[in-house]
PDB file of N, CA and C in Angstrom:
ATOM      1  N   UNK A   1     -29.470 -31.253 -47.290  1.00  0.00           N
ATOM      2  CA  UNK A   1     -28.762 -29.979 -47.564  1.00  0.00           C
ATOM      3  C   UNK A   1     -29.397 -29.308 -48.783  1.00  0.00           C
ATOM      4  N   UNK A   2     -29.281 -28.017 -48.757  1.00  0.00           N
ATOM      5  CA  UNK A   2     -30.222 -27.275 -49.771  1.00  0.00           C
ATOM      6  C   UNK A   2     -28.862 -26.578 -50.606  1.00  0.00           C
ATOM      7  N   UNK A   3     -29.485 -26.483 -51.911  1.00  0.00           N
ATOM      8  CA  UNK A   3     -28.667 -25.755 -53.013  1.00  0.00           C
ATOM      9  C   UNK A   3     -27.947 -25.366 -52.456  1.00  0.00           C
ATOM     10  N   UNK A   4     -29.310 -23.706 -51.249  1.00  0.00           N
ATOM     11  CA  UNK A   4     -27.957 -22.218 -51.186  1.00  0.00           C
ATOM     12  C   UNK A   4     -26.578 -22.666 -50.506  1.00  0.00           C
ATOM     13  N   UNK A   5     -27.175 -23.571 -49.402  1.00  0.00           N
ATOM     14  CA  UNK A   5     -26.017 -24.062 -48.305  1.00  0.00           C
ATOM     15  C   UNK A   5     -24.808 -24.852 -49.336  1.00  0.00           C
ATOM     16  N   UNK A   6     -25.105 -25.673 -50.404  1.00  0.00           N
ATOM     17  CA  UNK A   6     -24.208 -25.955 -51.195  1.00  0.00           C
ATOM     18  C   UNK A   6     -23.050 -24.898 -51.551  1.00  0.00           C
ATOM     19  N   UNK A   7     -23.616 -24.016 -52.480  1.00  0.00           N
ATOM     20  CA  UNK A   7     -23.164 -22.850 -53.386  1.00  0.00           C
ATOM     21  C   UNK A   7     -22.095 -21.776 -52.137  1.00  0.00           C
ATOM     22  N   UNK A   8     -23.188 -21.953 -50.619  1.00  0.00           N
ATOM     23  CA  UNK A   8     -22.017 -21.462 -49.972  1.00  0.00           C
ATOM     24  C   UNK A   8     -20.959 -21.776 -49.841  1.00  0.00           C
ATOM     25  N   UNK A   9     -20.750 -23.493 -49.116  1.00  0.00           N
ATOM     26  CA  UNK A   9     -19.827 -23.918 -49.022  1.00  0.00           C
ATOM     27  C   UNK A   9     -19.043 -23.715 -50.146  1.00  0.00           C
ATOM     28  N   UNK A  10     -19.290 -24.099 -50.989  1.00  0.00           N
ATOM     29  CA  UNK A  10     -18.441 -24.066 -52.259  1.00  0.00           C
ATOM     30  C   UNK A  10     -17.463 -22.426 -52.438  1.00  0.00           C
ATOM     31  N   UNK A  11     -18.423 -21.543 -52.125  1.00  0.00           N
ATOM     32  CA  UNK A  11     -17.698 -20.042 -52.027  1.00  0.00           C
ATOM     33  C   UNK A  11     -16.843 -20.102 -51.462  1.00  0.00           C
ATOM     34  N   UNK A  12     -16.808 -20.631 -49.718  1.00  0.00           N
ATOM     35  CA  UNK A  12     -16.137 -20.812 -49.158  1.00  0.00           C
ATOM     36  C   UNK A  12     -15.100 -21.148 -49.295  1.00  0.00           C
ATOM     37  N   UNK A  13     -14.914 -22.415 -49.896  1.00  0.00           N
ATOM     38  CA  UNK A  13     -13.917 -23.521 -50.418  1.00  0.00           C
ATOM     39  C   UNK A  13     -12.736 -22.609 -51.369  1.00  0.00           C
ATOM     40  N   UNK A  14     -13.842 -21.802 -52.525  1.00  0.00           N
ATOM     41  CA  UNK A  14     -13.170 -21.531 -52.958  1.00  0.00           C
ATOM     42  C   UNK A  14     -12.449 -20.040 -52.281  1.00  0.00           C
ATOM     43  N   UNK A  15     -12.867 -19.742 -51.791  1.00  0.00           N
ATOM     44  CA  UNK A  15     -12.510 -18.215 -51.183  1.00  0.00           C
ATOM     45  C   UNK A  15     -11.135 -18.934 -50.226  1.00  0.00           C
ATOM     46  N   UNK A  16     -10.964 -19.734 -49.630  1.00  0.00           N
ATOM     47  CA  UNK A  16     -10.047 -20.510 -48.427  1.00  0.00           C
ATOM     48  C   UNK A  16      -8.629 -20.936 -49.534  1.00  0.00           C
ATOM     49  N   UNK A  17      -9.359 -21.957 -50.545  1.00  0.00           N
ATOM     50  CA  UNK A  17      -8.417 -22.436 -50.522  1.00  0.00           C
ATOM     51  C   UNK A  17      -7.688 -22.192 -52.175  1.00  0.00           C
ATOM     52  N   UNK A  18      -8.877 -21.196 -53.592  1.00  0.00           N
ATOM     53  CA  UNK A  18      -8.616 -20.699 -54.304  1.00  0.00           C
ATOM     54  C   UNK A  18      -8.216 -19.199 -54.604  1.00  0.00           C
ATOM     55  N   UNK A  19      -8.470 -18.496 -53.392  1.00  0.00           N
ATOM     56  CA  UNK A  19      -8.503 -16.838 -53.003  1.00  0.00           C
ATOM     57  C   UNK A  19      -7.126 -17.008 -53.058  1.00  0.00           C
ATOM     58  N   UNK A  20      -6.031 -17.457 -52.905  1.00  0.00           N
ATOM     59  CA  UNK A  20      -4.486 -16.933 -52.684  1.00  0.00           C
ATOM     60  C   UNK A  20      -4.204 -17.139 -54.140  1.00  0.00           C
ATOM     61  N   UNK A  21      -4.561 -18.266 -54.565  1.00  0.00           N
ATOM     62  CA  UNK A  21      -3.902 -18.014 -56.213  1.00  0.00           C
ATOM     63  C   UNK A  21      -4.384 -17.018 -57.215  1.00  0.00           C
ATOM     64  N   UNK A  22      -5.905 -16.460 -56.869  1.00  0.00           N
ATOM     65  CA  UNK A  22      -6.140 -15.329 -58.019  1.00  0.00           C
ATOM     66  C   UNK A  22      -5.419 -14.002 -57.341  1.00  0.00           C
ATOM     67  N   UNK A  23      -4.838 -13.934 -55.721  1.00  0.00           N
ATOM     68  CA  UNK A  23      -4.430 -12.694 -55.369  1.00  0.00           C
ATOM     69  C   UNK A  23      -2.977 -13.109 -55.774  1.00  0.00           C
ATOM     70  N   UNK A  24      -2.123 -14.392 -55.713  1.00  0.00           N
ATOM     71  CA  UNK A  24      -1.032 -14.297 -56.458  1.00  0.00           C
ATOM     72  C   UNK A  24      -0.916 -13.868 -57.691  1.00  0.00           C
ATOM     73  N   UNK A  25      -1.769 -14.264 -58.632  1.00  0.00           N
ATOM     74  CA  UNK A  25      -1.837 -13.840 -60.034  1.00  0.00           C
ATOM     75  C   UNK A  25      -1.897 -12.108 -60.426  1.00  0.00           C
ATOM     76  N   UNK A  26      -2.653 -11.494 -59.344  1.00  0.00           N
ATOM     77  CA  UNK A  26      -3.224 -10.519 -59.956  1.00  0.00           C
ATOM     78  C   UNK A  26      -1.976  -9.833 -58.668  1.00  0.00           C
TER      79      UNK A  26
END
């Protein structure tokens, strides 16, 4: 597995499963 494919997943991850708490916050 290469970096970019890392850094995506990780976006991902966070977009799935951290995206509701910065749109709760804000």
């Amino acid at each position: 597995m290469s970096t970019t494919t890392l850094l995506i997943i990780i976006i991902v991850i966070l977009v799935l499963g951290g995206g509701g708490f910065f749109f709760r916050r804000r």
